[in-house]
Protein backbone atom coordinates (compact mmCIF):
# COMPACT_ATOMS: atom_id res chain seq x y z
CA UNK A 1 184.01 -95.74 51.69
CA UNK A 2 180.24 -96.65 53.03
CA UNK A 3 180.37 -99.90 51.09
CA UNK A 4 183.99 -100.65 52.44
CA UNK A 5 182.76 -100.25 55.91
CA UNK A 6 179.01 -101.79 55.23
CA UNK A 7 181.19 -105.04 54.08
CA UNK A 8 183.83 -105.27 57.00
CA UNK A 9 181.00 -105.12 59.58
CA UNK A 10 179.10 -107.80 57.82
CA UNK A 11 182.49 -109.90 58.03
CA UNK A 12 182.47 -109.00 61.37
CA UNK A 13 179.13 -110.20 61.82
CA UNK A 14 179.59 -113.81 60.04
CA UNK A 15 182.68 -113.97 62.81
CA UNK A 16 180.98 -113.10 65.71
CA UNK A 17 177.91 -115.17 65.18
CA UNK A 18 180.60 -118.37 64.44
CA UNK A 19 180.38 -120.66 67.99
CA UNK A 20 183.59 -121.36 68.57
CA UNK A 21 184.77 -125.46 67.87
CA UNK A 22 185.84 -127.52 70.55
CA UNK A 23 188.38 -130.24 70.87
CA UNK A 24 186.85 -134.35 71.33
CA UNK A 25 188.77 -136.42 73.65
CA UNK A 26 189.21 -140.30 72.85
CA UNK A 27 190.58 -143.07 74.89
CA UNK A 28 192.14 -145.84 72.81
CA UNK A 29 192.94 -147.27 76.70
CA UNK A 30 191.31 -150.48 77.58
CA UNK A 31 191.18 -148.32 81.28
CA UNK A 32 189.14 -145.44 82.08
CA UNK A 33 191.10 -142.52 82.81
CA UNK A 34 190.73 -139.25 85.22
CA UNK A 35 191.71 -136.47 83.50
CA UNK A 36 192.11 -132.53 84.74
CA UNK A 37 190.55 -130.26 82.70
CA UNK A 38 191.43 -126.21 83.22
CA UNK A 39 189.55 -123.35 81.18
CA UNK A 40 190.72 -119.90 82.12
CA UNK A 41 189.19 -119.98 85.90
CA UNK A 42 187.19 -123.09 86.18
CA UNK A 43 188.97 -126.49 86.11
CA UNK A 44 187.17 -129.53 86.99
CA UNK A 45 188.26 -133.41 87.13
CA UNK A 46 186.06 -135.76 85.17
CA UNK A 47 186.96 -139.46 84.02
CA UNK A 48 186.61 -141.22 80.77
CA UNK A 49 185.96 -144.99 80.05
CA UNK A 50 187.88 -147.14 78.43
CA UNK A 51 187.12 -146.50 74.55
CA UNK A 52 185.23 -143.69 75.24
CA UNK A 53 185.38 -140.46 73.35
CA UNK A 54 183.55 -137.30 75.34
CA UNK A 55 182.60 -134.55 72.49
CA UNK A 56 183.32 -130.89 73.25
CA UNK A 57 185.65 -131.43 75.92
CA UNK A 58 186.72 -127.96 75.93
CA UNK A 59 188.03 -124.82 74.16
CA UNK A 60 191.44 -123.25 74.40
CA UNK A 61 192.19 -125.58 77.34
CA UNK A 62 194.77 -127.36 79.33
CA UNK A 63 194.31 -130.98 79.83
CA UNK A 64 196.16 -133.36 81.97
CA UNK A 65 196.18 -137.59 82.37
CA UNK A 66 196.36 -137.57 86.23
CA UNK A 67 197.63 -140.75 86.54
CA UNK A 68 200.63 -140.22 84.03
CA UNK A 69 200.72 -136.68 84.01
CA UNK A 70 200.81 -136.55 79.63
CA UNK A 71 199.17 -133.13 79.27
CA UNK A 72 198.61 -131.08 76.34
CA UNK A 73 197.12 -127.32 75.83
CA UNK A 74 194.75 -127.23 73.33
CA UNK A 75 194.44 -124.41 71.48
CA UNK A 76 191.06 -124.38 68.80
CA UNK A 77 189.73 -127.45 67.00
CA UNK A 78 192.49 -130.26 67.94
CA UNK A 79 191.14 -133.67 69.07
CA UNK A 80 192.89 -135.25 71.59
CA UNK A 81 193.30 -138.80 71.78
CA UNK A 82 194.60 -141.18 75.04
CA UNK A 83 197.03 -144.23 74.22
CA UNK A 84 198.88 -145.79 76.63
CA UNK A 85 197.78 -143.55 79.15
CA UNK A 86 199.58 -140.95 76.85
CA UNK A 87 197.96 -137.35 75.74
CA UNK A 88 198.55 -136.39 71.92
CA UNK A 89 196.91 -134.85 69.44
CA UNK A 90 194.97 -136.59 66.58
């Protein structure tokens, strides 16, 4: 029973000590784009160039093309990508 338990807290360990991945965002646009980001309580407005890909955008997130209104909730390690001022997963 001690090694049972020894083992499942090292598991938990390994899993706590993981950082958690977050999702890219690319713009195939030839415009730059403003785009609404909300994470649990803080949501903040930020804009991306045209072509531009901005690495760890967020985690478990909502994110919104103002201009079009395409929005997607991201949930994990999904990398979102912009086309035609459009918001889908890659």
């Amino acid at each position: 029973m001690t090694k049972i338990a020894f083992a499942f807290s090292a598991v938990l360990a390994l899993l706590a000590a993981t950082p958690a991945v977050s999702a890219d965002l690319k713009n195939n646009d030839d415009m730059a784009h403003e785009i609404y980001v909300e994470a649990g309580e803080i949501d903040k407005t930020i804009t991306i160039g045209a072509h531009e890909t901005i690495r760890d955008l967020c985690h478990d997130c909502y994110v919104e093309v103002t201009e079009t209104g395409s929005a997607f909730s991201v949930e994990g390690e999904e990398n979102l990508v912009i086309t035609d001022g459009q918001l889908s997963a890659e």
